[in-house]
N, C-alpha and C. Protein backbone atom coordinates (compact mmCIF):
# COMPACT_ATOMS: atom_id res chain seq x y z
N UNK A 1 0.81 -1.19 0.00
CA UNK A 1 0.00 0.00 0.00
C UNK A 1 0.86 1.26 0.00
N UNK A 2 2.16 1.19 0.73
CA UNK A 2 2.91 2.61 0.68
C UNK A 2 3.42 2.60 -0.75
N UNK A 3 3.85 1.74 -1.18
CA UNK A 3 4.39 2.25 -3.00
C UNK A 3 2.97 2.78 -3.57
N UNK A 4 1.64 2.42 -3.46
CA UNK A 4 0.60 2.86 -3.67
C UNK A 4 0.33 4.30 -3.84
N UNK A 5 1.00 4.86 -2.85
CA UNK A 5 0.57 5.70 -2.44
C UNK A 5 1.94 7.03 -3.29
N UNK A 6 2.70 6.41 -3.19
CA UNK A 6 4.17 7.32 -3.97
C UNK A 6 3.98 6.74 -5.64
N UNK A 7 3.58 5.95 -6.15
CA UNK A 7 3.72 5.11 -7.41
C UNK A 7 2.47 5.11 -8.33
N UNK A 8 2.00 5.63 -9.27
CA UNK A 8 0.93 4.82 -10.05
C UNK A 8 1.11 3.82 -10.26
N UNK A 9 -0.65 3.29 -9.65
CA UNK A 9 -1.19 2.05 -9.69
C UNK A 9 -0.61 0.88 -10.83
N UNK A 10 -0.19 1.53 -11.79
CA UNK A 10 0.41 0.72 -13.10
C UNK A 10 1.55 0.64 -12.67
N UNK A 11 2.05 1.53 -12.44
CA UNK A 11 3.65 1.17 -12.31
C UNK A 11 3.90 -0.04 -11.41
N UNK A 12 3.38 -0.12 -10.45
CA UNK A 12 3.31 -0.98 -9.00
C UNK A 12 2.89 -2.49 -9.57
N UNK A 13 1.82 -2.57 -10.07
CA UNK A 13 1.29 -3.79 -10.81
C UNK A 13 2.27 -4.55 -11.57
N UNK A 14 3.54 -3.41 -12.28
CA UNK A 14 3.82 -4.35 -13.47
C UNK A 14 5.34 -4.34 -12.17
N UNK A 15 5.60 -3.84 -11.25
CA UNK A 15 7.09 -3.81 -10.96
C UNK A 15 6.47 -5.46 -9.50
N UNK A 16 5.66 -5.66 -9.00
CA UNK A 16 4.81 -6.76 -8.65
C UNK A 16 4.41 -7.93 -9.58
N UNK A 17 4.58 -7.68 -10.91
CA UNK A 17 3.84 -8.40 -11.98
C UNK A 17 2.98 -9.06 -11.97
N UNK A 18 1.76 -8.01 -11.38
CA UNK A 18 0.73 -8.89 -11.47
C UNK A 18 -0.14 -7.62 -12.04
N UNK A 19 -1.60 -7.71 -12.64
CA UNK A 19 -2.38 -7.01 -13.53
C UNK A 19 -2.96 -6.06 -12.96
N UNK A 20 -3.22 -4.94 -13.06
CA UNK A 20 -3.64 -3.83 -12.39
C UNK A 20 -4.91 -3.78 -12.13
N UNK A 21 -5.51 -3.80 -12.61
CA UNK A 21 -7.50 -4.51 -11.80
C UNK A 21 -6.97 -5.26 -11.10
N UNK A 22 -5.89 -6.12 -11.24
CA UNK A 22 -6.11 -7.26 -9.80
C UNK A 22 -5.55 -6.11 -8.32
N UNK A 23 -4.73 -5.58 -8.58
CA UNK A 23 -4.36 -4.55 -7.55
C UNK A 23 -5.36 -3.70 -7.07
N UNK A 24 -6.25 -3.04 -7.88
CA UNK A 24 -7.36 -2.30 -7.76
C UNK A 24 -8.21 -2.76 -7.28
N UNK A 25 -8.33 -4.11 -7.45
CA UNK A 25 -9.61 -4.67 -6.85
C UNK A 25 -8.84 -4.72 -4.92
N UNK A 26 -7.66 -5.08 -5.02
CA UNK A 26 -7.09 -5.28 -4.00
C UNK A 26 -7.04 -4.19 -2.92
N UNK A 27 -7.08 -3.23 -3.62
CA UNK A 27 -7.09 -1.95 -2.44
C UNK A 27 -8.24 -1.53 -2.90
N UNK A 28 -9.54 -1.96 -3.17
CA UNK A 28 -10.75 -0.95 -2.69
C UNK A 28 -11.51 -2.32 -1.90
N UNK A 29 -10.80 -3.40 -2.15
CA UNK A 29 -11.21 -3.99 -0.80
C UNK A 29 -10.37 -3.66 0.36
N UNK A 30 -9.64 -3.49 0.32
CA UNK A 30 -8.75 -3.09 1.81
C UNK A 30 -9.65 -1.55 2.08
N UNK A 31 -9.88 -0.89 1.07
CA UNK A 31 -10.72 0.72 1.41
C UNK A 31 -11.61 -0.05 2.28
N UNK A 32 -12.55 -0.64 2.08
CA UNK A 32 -13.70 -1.34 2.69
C UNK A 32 -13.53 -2.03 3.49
N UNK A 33 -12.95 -2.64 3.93
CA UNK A 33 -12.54 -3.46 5.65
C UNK A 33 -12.15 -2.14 6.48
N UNK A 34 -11.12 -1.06 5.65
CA UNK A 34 -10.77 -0.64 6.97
C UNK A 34 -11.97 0.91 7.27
N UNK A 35 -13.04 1.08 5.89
CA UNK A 35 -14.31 1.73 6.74
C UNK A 35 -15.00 0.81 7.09
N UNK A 36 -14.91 -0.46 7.19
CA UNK A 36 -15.70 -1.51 8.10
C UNK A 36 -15.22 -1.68 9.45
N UNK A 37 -13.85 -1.36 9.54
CA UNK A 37 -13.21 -1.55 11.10
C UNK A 37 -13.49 0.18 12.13
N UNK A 38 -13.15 0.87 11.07
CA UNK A 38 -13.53 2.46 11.84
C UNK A 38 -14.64 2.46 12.02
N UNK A 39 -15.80 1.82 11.36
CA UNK A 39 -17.47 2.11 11.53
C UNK A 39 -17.18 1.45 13.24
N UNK A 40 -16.97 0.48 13.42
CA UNK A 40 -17.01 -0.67 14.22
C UNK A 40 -16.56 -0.01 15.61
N UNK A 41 -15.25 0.40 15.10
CA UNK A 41 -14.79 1.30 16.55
C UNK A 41 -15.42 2.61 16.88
N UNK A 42 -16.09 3.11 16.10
CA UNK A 42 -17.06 3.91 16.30
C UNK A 42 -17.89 4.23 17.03
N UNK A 43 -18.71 2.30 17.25
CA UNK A 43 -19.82 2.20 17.73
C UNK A 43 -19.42 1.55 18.77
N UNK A 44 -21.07 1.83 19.70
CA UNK A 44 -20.27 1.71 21.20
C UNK A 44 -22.15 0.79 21.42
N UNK A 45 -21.42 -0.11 22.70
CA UNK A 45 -21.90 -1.33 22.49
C UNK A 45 -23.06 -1.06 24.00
N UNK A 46 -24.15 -1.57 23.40
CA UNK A 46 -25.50 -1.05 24.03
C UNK A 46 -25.98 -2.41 25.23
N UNK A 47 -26.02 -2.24 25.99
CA UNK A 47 -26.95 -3.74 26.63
C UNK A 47 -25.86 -4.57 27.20
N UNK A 48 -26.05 -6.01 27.83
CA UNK A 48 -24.87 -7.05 27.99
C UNK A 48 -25.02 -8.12 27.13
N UNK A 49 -24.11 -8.64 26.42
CA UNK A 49 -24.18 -9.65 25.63
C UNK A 49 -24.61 -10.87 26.28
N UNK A 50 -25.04 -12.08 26.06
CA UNK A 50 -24.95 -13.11 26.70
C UNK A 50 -24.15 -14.28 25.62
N UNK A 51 -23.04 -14.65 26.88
CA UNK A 51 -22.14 -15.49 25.82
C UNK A 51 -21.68 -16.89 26.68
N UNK A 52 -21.24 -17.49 26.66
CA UNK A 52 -20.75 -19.06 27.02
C UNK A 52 -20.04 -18.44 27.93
N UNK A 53 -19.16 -17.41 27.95
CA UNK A 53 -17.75 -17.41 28.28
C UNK A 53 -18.54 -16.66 29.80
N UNK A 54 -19.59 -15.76 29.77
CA UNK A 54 -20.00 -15.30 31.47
C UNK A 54 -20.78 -16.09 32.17
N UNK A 55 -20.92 -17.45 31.49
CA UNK A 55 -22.06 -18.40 32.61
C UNK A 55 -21.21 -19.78 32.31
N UNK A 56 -19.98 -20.09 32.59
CA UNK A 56 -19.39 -21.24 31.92
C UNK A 56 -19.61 -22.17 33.24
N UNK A 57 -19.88 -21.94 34.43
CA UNK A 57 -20.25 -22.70 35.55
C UNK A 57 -21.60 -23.45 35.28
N UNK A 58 -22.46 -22.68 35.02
CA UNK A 58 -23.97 -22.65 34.63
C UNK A 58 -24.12 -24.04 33.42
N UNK A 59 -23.75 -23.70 32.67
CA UNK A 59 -23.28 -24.78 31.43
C UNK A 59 -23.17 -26.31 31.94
N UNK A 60 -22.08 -26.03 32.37
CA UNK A 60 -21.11 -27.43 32.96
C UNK A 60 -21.65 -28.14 33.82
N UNK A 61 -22.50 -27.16 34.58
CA UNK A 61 -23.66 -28.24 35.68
C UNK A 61 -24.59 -28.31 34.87
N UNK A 62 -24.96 -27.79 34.08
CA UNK A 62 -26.59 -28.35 33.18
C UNK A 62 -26.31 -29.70 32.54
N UNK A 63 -25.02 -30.10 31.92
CA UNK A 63 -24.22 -30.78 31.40
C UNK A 63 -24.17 -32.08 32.05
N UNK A 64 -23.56 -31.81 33.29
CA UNK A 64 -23.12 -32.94 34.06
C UNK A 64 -24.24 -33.38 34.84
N UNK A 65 -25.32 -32.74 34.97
CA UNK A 65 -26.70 -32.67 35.90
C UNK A 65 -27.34 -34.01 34.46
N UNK A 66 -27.40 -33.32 33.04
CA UNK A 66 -28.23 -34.79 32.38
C UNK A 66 -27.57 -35.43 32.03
N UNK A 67 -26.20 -36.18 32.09
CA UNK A 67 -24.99 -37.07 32.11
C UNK A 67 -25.79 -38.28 32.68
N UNK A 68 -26.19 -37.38 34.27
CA UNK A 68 -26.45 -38.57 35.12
C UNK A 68 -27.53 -38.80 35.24
C-alpha cells in the first residue's frame, strides 16, 4: 500500500507483476474493511451480551446434571 501511495497504480502492478484490476480490486477492498473496522470502533456497544464465556459454571452443571 505505501508504494501505492508514492507510485501509479500501473507502475506498482507491473514492478509486482501482477495485472492492475487485480491490484485495484485489492485496495478498494482493503478501502472497505478498513471503513468496516472504523465504523465498528465507532460504535459503542448497548446492553450485555450473553455469551458461554460469562455463565461457563452454569453450562457445565446443566451438562453434568443430564450425564447422570
Amino acid at each position: 500500500m505505501s508504494l501505492v501511495k508514492e507510485i501509479p497504480v500501473l507502475v506498482v502492478s507491473r514492478q509486482l507483476e501482477i495485472s492492475d484490476k487485480r491490484l485495484w480490486r485489492f485496495i478498494n477492498y482493503l478501502k472497505v474493511m478498513l471503513a468496516v473496522v472504523f465504523k465498528k470502533a465507532l460504535l459503542k456497544p448497548i446492553g450485555k451480551a450473553h455469551t458461554t464465556l460469562e455463565r461457563p459454571a452454569e453450562r457445565s452443571q446443566s451438562l453434568v446434571e443430564r450425564a447422570t
